[in-house]
Protein backbone atom coordinates (compact mmCIF):
# COMPACT_ATOMS: atom_id res chain seq x y z
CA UNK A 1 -81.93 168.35 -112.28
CA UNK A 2 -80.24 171.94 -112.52
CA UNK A 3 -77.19 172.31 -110.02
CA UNK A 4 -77.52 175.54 -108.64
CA UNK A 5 -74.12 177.69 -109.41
CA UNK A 6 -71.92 177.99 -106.98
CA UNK A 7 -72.32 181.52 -106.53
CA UNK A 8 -76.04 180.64 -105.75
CA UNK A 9 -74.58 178.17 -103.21
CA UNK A 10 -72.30 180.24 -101.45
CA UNK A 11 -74.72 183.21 -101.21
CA UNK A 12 -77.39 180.86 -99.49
CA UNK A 13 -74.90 179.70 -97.06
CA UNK A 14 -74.05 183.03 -95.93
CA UNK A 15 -77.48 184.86 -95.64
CA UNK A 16 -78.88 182.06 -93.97
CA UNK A 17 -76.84 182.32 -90.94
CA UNK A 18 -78.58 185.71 -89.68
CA UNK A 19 -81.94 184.12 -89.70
CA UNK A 20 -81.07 180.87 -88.08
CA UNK A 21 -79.54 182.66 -85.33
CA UNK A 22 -82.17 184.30 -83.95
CA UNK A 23 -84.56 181.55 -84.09
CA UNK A 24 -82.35 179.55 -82.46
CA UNK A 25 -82.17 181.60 -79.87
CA UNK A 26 -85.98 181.17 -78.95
CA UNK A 27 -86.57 177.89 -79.96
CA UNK A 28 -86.17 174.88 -77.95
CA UNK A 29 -83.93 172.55 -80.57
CA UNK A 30 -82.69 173.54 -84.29
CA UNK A 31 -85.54 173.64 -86.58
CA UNK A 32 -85.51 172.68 -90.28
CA UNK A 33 -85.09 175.04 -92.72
CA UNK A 34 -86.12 174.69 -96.31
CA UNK A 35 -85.27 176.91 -99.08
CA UNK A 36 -87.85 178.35 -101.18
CA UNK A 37 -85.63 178.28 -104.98
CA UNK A 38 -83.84 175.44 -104.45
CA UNK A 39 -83.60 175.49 -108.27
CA UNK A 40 -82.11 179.32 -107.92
CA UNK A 41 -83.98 182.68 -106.20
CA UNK A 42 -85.66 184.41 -108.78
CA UNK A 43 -83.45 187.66 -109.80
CA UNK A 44 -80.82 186.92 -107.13
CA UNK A 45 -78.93 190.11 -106.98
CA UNK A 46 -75.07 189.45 -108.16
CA UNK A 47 -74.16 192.14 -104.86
CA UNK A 48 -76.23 189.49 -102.44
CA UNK A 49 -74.45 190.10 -98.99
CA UNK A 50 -74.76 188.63 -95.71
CA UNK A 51 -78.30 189.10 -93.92
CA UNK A 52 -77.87 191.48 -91.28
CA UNK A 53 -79.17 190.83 -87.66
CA UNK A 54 -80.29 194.00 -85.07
CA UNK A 55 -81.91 193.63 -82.15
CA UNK A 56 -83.14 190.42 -83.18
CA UNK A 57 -84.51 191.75 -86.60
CA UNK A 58 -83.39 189.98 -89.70
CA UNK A 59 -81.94 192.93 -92.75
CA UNK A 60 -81.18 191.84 -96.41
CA UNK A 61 -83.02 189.21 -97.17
CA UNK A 62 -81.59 187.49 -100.44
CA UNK A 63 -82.41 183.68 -100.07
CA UNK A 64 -85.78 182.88 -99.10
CA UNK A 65 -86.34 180.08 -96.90
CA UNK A 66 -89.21 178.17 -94.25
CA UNK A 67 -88.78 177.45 -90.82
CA UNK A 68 -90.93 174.17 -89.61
CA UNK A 69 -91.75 174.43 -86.12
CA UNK A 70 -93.73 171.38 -85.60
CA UNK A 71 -96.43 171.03 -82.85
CA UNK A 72 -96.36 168.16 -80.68
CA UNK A 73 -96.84 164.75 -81.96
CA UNK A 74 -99.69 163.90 -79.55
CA UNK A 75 -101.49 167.48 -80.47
CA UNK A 76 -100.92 168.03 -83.86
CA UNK A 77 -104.25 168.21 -85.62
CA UNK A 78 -103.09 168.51 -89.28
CA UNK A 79 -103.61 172.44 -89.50
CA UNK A 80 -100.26 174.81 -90.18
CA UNK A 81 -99.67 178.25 -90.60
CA UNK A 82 -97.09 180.29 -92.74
CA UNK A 83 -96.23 183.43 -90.70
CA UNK A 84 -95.36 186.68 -92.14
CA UNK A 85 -93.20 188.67 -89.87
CA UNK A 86 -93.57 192.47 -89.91
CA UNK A 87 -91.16 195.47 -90.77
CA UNK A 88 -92.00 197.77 -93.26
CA UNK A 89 -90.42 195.51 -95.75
CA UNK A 90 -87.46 196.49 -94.61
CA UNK A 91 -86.88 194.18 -91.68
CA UNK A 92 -87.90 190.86 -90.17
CA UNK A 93 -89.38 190.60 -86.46
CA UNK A 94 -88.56 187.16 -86.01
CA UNK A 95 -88.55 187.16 -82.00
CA UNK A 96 -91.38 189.16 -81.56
CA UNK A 97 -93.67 188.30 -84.06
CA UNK A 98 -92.45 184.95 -85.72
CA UNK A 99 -91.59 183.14 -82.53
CA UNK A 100 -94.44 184.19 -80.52
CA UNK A 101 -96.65 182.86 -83.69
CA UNK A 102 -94.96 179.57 -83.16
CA UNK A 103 -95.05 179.47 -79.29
CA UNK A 104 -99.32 180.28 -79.71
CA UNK A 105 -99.82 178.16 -82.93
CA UNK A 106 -97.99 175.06 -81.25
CA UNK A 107 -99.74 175.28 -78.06
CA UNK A 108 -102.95 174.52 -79.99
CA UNK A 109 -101.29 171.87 -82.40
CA UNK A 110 -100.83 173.96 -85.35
CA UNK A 111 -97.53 173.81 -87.58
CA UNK A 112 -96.16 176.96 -88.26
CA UNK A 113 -93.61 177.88 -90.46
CA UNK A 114 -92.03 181.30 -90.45
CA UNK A 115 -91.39 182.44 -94.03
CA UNK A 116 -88.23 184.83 -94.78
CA UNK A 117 -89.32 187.05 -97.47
CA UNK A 118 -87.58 189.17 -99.62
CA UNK A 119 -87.94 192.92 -98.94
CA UNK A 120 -86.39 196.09 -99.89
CA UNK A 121 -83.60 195.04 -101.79
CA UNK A 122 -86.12 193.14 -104.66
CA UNK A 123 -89.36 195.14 -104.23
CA UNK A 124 -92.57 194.04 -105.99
CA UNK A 125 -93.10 190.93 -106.93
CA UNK A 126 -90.62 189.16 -105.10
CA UNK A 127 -92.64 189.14 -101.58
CA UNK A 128 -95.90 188.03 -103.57
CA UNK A 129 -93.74 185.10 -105.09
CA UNK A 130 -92.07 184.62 -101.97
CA UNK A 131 -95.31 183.70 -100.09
CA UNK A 132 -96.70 181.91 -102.89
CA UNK A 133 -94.56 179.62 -103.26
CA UNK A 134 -94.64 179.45 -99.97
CA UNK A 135 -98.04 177.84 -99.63
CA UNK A 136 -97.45 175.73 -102.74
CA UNK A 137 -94.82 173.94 -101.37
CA UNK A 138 -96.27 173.44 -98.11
CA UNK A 139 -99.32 172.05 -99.71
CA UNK A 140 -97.12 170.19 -102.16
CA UNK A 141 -95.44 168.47 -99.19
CA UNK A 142 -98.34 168.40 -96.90
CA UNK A 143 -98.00 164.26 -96.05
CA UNK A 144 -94.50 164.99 -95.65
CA UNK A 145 -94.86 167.69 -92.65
CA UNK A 146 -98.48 165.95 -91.19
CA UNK A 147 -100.41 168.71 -92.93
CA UNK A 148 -104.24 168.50 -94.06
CA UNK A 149 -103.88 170.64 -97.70
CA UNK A 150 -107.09 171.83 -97.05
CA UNK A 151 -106.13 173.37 -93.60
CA UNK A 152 -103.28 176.06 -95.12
CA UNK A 153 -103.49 179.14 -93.76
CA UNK A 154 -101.16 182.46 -93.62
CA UNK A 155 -100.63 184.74 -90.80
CA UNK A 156 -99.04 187.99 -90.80
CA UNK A 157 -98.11 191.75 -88.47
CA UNK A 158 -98.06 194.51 -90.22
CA UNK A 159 -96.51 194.67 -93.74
CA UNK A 160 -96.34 190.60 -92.79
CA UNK A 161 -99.71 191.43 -92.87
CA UNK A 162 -100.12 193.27 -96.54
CA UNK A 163 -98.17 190.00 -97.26
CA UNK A 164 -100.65 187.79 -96.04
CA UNK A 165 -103.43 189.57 -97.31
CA UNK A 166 -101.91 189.40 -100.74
CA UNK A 167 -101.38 185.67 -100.68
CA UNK A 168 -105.38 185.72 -100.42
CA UNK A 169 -106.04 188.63 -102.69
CA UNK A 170 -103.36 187.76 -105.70
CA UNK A 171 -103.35 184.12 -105.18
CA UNK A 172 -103.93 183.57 -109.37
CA UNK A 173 -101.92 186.78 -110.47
CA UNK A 174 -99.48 185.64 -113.87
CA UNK A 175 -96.95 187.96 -111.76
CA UNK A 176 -96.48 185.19 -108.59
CA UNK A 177 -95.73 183.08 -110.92
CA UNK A 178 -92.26 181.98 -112.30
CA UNK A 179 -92.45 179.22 -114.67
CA UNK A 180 -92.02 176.39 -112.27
CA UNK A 181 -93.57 173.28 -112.01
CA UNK A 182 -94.95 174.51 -108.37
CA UNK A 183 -96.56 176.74 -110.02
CA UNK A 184 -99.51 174.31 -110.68
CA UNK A 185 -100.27 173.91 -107.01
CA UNK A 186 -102.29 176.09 -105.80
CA UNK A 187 -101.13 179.01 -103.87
CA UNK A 188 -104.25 180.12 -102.26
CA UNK A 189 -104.56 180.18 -98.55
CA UNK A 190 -107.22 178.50 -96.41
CA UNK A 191 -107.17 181.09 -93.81
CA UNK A 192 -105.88 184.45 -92.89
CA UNK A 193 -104.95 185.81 -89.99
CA UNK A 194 -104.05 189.59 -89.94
CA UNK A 195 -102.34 191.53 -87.26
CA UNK A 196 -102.49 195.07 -87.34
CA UNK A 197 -102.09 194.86 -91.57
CA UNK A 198 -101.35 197.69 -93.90
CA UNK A 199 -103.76 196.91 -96.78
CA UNK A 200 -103.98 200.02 -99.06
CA UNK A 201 -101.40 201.61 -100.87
CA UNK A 202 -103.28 204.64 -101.09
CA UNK A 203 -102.42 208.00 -98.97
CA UNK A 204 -103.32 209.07 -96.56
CA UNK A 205 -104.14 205.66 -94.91
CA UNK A 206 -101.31 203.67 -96.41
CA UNK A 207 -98.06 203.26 -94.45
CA UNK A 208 -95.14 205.52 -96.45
CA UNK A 209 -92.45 203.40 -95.25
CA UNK A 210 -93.85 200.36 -96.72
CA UNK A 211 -95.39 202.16 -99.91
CA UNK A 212 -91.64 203.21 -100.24
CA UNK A 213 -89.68 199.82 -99.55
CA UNK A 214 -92.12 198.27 -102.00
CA UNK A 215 -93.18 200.19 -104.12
CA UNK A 216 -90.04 202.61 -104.83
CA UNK A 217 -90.31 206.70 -105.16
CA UNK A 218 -92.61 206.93 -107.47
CA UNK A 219 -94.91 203.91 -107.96
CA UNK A 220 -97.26 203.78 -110.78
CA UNK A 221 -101.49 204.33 -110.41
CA UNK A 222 -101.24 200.43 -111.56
CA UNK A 223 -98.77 199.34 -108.98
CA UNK A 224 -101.04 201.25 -106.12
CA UNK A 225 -104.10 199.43 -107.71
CA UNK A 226 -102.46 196.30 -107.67
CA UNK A 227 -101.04 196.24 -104.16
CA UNK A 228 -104.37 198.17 -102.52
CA UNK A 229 -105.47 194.02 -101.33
CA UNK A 230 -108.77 195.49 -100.68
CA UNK A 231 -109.78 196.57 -103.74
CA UNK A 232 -109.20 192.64 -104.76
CA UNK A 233 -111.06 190.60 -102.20
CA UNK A 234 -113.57 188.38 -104.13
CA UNK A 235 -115.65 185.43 -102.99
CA UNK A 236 -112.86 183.14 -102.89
CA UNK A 237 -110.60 185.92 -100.14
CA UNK A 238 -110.16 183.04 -97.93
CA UNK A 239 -112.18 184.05 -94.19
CA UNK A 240 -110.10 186.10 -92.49
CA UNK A 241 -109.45 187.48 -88.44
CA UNK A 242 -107.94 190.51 -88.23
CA UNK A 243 -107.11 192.67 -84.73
CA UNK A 244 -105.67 196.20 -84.96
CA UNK A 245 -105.97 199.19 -81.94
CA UNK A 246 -106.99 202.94 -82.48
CA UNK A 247 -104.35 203.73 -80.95
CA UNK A 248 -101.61 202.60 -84.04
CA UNK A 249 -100.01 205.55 -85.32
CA UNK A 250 -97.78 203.98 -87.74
CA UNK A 251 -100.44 201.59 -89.48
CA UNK A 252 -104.01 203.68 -89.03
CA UNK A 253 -107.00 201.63 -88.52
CA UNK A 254 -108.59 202.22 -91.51
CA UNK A 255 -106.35 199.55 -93.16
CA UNK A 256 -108.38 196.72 -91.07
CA UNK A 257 -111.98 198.42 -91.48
CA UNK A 258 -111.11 198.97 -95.28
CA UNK A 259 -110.48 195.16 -95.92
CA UNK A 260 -113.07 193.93 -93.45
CA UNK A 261 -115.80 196.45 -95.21
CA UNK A 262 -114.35 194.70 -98.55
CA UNK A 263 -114.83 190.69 -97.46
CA UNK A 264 -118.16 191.92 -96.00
CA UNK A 265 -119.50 193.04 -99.54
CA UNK A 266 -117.89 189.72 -101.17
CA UNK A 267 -119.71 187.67 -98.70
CA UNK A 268 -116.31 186.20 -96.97
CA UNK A 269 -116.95 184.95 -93.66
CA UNK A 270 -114.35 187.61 -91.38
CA UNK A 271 -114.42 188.56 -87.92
CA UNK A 272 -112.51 191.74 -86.39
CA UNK A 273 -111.75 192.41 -83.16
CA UNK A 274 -110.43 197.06 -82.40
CA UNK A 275 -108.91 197.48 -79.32
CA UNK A 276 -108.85 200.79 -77.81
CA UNK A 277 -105.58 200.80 -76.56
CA UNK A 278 -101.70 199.22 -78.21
CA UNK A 279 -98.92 200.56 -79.76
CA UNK A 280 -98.43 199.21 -83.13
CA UNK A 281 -96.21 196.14 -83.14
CA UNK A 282 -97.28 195.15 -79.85
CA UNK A 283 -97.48 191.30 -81.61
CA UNK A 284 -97.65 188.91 -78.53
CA UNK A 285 -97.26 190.98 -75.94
CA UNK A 286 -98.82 190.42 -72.35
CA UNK A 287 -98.97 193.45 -70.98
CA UNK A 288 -101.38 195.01 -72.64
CA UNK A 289 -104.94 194.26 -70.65
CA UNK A 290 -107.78 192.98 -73.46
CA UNK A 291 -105.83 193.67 -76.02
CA UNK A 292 -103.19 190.97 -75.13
CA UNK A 293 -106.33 188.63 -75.23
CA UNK A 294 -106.39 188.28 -78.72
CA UNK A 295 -104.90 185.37 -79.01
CA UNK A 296 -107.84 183.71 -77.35
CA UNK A 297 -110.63 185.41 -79.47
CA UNK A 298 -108.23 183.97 -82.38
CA UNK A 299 -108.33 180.59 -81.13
CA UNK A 300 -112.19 180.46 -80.68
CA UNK A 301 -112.23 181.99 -84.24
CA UNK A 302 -110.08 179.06 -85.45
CA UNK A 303 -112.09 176.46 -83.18
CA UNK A 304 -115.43 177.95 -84.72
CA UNK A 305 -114.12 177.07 -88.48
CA UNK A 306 -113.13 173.39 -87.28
CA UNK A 307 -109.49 173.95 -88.10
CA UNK A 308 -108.36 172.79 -84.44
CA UNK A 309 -110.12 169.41 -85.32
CA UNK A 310 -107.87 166.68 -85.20
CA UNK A 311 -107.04 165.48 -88.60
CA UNK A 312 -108.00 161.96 -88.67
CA UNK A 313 -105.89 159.57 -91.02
């Protein structure tokens, strides 16, 4: 078994510490945390400093890791959920988004693990591999954690949610891949769930900031192909529930209509709900009239497709 160097060791000791605090700030008791590379992170940068926290917002993301949050023993029903939080790939929103994933999911006996992703500092493809590996190890470990493998699904807000969306666009792309023995699991999601996603990488609907943090300057026609999700949905996009508002002025509508239009044409069972009214970001907010009901059209979505079923051993 490779040891991981002790640089390695010392830089995943440090950036962890951002993360974990905010989560457990919001979460009832400490919650497990797994690293993604155990074996080493892909590319680790030899300038890898300490993850930055503001206003509960993780910055400078080096080590990737997963957060179990667990439902309830007596409601667990075997389904779990990777959740992608938003922030332009620049930041985390790991109160907002992450923790208010877990605080829903768990209610209805869904695991969720929030996935720390790489982001500015790597670019493409360390996000793709990032949530890739995500699912493979999750389904890898899935009588480990109480997890049906057939019940996977990702969730993500905003560029969380062009993550997300790749996971079920990209999920065979030679790129994700790294050489590991992971690698033979597969990485494609049995759901999506998409909050108010950028999907194209195309102006003028496209979100600059996260074309930028991703992309770089000047990003080739290939790279825009590549990372445009809708322009590779296929029949086996997993089915997919997406929200967004008209009102979003950092990530327009169009993103949502363009990838619903696309898993229409492929056949992929999707249903999306526009609300008239919500800033974008507005994640789990309550104050917010219909819109704030999502989560409810979300969980008859998920109740319609059997995944609240109780997973019966």
């Amino acid at each position: 078994m490779r040891i991981p160097s002790l640089r390695f060791a010392l830089t995943a000791l440090f950036v962890s510490c951002g993360f974990a605090a905010v989560v457990a700030r919001a979460a009832a008791a400490e919650p497990k945390v797994i690293e993604l590379w155990p074996e080493g992170v892909p590319g680790l940068r030899a300038d890898a400093g300490p993850e930055i926290v503001k206003d509960d917002r993780v910055y400078n993301v080096h080590t990737p890791t997963l957060t179990v949050f667990p439902a309830p023993a007596e409601t667990a029903n075997g389904a779990a959920v990777i959740m992608c939080p938003g922030g332009g790939y620049v930041r985390l929103a790991v109160s907002t988004e992450g923790m208010g994933a877990v605080k829903w999911l768990n209610s209805l006996g869904v695991h969720v693990f929030i996935l720390k992703y790489r982001m500015k500092e790597y670019g493409h493809p360390a996000p793709l591999r990032d949530v890739l590996r995500a699912v493979r190890l999750v389904r890898s470990r899935a009588a480990e954690f109480g997890v049906d493998p057939n019940r996977i699904g990702v969730e993500g807000a905003s560029a969380g949610g062009h993550l997300a969306a790749c996971s079920g666009t990209l999920f065979n792309e030679p790129i994700g891949k790294t050489g590991a023995a992971l690698d033979a699991v597969s990485a494609r999601p049995d759901f999506l769930i998409l909050q108010y996603p950028v999907i194209t990488m195309r102006a003028p609907t496209t979100h600059g900031g996260s074309l930028k943090s991703l992309l770089g300057e000047n990003p080739s026609d290939e790279l825009i192909a590549l990372l445009s999700v809708n322009e590779h949905v296929t029949k086996d996009t997993p089915p997919t529930f997406l929200i967004h508002t008209q009102e979003d002025k950092a990530v327009p509508v169009e993103n949502s209509l363009l990838f619903f239009k696309a898993l229409t044409a492929a056949g992929v069972p999707a249903e999306m709900h526009i609300f008239p009214t919500g800033p974008h970001g507005f994640g789990f907010r309550t104050d917010l009239g219909q819109t704030s009901d999502w989560p409810k059209r979300a969980e008859d979505w998920l109740r319609s497709r059997g995944l609240l079923t109780k997973l019966v051993k």
